[in-house]
Each structure stands twice: as C-alpha cells, then as structure tokens.
PDB file of N, CA and C in Angstrom:
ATOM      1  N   UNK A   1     119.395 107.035  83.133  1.00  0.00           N
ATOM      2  CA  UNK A   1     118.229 106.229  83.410  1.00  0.00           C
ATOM      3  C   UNK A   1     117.365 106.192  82.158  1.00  0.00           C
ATOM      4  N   UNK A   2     116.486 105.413  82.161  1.00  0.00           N
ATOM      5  CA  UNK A   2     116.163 104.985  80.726  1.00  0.00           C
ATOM      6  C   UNK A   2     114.109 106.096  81.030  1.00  0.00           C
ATOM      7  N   UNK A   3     114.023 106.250  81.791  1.00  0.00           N
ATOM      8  CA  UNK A   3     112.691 106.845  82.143  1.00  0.00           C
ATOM      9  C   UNK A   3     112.676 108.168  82.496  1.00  0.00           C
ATOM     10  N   UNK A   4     112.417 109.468  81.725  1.00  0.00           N
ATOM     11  CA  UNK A   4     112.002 110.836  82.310  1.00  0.00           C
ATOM     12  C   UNK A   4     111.777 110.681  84.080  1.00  0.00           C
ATOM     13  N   UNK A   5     112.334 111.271  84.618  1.00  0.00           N
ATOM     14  CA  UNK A   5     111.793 111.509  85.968  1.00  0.00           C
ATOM     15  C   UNK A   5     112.747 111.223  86.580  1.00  0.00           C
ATOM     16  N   UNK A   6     113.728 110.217  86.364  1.00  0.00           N
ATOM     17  CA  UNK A   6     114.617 108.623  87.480  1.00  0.00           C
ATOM     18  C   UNK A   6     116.173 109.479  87.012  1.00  0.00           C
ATOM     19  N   UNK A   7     116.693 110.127  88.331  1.00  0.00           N
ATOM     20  CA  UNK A   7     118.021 110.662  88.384  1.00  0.00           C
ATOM     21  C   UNK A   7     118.963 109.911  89.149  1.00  0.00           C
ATOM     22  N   UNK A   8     120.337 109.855  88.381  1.00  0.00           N
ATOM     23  CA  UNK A   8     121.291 108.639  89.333  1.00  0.00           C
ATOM     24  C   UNK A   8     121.887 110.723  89.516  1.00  0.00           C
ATOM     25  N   UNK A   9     122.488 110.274  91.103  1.00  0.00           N
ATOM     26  CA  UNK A   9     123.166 111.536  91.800  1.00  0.00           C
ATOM     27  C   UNK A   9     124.449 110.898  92.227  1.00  0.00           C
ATOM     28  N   UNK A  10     125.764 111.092  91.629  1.00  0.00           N
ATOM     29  CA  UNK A  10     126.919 111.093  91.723  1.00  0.00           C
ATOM     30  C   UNK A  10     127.272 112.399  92.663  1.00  0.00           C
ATOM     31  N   UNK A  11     127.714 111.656  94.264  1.00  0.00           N
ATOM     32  CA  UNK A  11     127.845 113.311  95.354  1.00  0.00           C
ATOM     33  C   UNK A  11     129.740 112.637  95.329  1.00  0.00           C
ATOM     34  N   UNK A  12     130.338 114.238  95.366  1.00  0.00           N
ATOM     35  CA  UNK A  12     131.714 114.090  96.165  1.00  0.00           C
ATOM     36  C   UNK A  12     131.722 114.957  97.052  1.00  0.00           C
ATOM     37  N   UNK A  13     132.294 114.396  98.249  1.00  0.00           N
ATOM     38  CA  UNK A  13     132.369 115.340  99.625  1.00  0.00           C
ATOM     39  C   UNK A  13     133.903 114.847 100.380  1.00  0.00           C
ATOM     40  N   UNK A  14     133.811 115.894 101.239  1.00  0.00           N
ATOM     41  CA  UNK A  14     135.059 115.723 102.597  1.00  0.00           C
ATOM     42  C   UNK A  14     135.180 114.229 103.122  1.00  0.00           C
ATOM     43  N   UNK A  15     133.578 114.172 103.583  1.00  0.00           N
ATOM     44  CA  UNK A  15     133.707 113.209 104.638  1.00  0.00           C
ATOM     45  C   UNK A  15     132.554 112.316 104.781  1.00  0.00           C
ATOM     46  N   UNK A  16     132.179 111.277 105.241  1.00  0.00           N
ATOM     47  CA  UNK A  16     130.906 110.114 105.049  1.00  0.00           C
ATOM     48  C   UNK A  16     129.733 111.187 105.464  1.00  0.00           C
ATOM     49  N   UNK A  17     130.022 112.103 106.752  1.00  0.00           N
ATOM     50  CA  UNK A  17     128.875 112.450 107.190  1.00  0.00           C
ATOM     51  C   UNK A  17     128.246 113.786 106.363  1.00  0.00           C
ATOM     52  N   UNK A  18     129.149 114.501 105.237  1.00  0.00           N
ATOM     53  CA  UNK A  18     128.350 115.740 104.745  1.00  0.00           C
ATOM     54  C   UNK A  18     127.855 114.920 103.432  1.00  0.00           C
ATOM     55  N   UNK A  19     128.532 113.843 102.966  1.00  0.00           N
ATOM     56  CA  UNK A  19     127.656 113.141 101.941  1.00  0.00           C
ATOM     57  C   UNK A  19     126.429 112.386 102.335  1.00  0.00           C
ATOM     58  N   UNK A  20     126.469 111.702 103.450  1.00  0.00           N
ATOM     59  CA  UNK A  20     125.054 111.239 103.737  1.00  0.00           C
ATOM     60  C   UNK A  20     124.186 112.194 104.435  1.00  0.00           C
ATOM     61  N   UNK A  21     124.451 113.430 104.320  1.00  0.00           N
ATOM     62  CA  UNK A  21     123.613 114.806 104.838  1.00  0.00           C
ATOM     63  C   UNK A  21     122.806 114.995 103.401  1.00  0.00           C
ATOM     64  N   UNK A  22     123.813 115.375 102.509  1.00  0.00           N
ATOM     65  CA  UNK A  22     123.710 115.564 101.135  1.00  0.00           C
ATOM     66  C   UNK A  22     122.371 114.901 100.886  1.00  0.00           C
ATOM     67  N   UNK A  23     122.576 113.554 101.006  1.00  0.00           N
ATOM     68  CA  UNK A  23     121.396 112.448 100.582  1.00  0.00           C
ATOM     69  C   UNK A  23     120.261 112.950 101.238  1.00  0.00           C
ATOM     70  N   UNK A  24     120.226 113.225 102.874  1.00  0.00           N
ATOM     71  CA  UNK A  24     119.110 113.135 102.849  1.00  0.00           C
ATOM     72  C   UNK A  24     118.356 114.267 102.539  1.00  0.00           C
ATOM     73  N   UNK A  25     119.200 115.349 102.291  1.00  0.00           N
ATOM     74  CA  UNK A  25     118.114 116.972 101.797  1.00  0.00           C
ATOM     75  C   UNK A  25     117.775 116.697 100.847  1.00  0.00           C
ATOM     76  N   UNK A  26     118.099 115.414  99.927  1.00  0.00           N
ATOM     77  CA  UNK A  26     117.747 115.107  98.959  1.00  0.00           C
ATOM     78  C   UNK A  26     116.551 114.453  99.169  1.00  0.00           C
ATOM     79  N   UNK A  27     116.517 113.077  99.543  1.00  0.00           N
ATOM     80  CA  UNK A  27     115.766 112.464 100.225  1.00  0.00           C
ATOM     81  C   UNK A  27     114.559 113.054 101.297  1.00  0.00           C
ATOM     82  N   UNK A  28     114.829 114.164 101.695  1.00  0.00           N
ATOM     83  CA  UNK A  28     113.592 114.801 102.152  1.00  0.00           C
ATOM     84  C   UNK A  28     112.620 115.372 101.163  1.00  0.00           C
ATOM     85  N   UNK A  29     113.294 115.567 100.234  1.00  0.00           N
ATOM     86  CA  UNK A  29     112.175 115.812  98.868  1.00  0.00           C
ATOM     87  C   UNK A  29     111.953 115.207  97.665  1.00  0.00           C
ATOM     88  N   UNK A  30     112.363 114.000  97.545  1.00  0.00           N
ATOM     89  CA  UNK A  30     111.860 113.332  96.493  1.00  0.00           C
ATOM     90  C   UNK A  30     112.028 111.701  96.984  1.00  0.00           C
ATOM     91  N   UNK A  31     111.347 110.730  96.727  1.00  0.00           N
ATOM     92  CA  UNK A  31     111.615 109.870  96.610  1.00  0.00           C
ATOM     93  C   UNK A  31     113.317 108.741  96.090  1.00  0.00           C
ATOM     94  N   UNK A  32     113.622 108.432  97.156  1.00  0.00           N
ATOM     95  CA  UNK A  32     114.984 108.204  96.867  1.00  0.00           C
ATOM     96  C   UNK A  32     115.156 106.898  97.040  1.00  0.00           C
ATOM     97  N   UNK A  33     116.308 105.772  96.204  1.00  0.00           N
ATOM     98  CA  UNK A  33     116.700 104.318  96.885  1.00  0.00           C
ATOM     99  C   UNK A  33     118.124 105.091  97.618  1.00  0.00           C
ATOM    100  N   UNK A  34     118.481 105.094  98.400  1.00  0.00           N
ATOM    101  CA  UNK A  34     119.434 105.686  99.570  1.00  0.00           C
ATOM    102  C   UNK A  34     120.859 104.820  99.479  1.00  0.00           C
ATOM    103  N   UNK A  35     121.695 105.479  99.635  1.00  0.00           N
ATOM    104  CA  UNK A  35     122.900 104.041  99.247  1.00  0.00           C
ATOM    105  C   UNK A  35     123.531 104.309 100.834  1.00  0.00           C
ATOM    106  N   UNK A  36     123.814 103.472 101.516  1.00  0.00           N
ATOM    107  CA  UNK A  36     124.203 102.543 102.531  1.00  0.00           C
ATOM    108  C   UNK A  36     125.740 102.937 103.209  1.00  0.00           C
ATOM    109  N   UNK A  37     126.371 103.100 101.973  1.00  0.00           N
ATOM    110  CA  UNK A  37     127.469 103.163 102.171  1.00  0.00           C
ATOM    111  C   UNK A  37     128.718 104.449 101.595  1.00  0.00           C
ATOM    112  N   UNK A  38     129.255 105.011 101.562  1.00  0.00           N
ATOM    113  CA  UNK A  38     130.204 106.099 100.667  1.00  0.00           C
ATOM    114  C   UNK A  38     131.314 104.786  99.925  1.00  0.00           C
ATOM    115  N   UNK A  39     132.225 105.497  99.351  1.00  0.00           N
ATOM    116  CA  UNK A  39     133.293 104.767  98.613  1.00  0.00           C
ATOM    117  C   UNK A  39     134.016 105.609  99.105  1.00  0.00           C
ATOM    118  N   UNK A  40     135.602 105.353  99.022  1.00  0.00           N
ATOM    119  CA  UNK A  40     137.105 106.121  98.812  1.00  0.00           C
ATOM    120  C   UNK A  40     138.025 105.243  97.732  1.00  0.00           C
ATOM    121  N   UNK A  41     138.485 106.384  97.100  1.00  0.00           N
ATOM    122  CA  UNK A  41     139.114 106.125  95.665  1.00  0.00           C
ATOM    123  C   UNK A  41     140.779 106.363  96.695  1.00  0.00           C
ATOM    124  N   UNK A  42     141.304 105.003  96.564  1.00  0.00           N
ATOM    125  CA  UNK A  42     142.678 105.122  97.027  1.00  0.00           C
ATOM    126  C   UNK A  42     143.845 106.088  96.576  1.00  0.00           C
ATOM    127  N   UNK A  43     144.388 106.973  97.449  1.00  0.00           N
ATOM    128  CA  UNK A  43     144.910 108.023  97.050  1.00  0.00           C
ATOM    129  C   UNK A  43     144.277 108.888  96.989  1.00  0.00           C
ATOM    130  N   UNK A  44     143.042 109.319  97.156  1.00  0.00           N
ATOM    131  CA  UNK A  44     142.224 110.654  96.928  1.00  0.00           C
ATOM    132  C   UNK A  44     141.258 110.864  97.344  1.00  0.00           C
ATOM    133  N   UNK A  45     141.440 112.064  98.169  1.00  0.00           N
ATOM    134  CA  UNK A  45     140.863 112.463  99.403  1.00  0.00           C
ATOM    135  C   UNK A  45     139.270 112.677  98.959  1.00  0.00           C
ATOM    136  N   UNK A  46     138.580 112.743 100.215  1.00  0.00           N
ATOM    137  CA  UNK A  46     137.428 112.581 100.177  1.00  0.00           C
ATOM    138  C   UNK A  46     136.686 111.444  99.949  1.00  0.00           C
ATOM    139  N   UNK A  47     135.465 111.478  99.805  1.00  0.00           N
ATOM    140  CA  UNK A  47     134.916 109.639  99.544  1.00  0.00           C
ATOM    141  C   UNK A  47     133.048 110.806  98.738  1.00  0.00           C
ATOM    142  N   UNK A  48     132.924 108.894  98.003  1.00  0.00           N
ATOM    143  CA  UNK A  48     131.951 108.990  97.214  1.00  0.00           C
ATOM    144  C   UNK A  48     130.653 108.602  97.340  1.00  0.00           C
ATOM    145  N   UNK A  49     129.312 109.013  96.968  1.00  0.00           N
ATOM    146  CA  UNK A  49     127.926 108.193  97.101  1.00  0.00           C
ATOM    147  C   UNK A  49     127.770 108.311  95.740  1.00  0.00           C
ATOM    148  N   UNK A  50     126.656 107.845  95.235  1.00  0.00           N
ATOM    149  CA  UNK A  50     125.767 107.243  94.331  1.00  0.00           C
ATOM    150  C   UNK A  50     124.573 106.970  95.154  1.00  0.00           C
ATOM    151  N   UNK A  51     123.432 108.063  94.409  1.00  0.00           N
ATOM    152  CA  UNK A  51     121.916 107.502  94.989  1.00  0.00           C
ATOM    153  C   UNK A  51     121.331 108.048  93.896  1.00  0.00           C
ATOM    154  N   UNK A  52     119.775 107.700  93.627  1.00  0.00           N
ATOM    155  CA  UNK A  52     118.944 107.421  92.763  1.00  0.00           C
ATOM    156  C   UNK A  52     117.578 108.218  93.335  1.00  0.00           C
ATOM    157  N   UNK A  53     117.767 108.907  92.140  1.00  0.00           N
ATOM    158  CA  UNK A  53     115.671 109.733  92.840  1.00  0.00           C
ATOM    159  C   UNK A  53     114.919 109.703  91.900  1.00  0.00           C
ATOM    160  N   UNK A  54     113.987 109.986  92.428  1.00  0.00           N
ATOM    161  CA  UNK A  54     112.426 109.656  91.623  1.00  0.00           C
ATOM    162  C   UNK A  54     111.786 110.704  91.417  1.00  0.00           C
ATOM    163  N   UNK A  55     112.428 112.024  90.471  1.00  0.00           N
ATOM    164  CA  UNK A  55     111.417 113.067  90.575  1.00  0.00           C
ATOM    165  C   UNK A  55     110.089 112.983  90.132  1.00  0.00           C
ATOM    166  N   UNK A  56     109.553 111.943  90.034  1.00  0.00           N
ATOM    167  CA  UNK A  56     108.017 111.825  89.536  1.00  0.00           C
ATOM    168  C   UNK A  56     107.201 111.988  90.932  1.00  0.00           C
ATOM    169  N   UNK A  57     107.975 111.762  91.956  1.00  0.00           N
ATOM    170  CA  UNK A  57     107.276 111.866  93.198  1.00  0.00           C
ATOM    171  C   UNK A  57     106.533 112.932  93.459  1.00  0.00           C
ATOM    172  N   UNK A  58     105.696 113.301  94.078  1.00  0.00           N
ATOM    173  CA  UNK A  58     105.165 114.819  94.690  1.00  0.00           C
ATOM    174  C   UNK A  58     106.367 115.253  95.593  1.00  0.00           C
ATOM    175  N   UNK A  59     106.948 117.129  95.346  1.00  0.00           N
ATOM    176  CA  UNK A  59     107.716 117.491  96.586  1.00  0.00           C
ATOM    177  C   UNK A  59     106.920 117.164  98.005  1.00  0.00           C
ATOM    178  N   UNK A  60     107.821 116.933  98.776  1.00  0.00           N
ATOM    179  CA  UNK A  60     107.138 117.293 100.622  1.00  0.00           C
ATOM    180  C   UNK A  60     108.079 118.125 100.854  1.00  0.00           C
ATOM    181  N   UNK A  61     107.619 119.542 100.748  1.00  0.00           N
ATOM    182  CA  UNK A  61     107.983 120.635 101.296  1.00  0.00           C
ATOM    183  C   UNK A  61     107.141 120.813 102.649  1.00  0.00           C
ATOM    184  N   UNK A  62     108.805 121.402 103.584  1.00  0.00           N
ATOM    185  CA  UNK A  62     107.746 122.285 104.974  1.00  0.00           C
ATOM    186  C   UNK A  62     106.965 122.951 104.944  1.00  0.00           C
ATOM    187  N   UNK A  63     107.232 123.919 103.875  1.00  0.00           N
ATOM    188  CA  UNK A  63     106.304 124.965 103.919  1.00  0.00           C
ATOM    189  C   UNK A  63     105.983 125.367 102.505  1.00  0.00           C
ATOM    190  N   UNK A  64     104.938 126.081 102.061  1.00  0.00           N
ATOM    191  CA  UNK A  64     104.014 126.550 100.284  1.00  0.00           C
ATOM    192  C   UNK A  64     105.387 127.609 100.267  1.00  0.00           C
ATOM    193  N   UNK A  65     105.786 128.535 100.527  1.00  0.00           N
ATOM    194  CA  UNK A  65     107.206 129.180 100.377  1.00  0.00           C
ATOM    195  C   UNK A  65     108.488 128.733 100.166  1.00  0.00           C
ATOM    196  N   UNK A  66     108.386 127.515 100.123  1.00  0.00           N
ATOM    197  CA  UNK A  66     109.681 126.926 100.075  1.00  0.00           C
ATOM    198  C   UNK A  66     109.645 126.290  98.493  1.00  0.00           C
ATOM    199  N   UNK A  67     108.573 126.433  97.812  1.00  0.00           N
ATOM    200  CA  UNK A  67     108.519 125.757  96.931  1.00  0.00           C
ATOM    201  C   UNK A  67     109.562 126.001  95.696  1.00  0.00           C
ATOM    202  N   UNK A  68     110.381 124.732  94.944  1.00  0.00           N
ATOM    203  CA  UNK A  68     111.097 125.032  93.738  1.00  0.00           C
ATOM    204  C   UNK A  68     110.827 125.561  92.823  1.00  0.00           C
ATOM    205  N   UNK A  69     111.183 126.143  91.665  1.00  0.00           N
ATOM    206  CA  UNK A  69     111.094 126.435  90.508  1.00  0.00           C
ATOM    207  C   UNK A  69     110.816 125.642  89.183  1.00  0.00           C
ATOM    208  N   UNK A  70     109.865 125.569  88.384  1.00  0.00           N
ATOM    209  CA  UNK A  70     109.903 123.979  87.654  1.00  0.00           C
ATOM    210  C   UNK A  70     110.579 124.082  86.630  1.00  0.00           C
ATOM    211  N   UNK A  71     110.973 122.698  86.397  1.00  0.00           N
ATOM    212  CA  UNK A  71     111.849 122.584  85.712  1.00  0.00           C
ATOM    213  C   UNK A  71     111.440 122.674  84.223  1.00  0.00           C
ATOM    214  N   UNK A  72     112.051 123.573  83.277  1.00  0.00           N
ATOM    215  CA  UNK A  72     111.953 123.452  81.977  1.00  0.00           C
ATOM    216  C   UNK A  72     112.185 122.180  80.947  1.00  0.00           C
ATOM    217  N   UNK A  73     111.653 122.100  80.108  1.00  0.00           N
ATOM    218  CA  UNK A  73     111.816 120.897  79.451  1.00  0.00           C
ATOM    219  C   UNK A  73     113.307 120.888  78.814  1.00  0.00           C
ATOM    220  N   UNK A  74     114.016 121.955  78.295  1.00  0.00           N
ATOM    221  CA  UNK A  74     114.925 122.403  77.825  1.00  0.00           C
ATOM    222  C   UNK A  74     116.301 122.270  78.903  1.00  0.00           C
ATOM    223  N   UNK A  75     115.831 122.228  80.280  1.00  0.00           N
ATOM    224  CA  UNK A  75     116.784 122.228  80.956  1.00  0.00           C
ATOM    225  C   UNK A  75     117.050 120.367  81.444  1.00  0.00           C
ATOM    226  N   UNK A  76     115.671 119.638  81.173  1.00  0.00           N
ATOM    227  CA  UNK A  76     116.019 117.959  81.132  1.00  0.00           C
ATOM    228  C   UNK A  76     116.783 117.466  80.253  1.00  0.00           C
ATOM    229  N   UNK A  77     117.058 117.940  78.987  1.00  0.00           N
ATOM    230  CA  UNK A  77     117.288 117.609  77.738  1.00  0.00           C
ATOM    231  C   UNK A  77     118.757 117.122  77.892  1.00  0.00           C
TER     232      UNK A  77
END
C-alpha cells in the first residue's frame, strides 16, 4: 500500500468458514474493506482471502487489558 497505516492481509486456511472468522477478529479491531468471497487455487487444498485494514483506526477493544503492544517503527519497515 502506498500509505503508512493501509495493510493488504493475504489469509490461507482449511475452509471458507475459518478464513472468514480470520477476517472478522480482524475486523473487530481495525477498520477493514472485508472481501465477500474466498478463492480456491485448482488442485490445492484449502481456499484463499485477501482483505485490507486500516491501522490508522482507533483499536475497539473489549476490555483496557486486552490491549496490544505498539508497534515499533523498526518492525513497519
């Protein structure tokens, strides 16, 4: 992505439903465009998403304990 903050998330999983799980624990904490659909690569098991987040967003955490660790500048790079 061409902007600090804006992550494309390449998920591989089993099955449609632990990848669109995937998305949304994602999606419960950052601002996300959500993709619709999985892919399957013929011949090979499992299937694919592609979704997009916005860590510029504020977290919505459940709870002040749950909070992440921030991220180093060194570790965006």
């Amino acid at each position: 992505m061409s902007e600090p903050g804006l992550v494309v998330v390449d998920v591989a999983a089993a099955d449609d439903a632990t990848a669109l799980a995937f998305q949304q624990l994602l999606a419960d904490r950052w601002a996300t465009a959500p993709a619709q659909h999985t892919t399957r690569d013929a011949g090979e098991p499992g299937v694919r998403l592609r979704c997009y987040l916005d860590l510029r967003q504020p977290l919505s955490l459940a709870a002040p304990d749950e909070a992440l660790p921030p991220v180093s500048a060194a570790a965006s790079q």
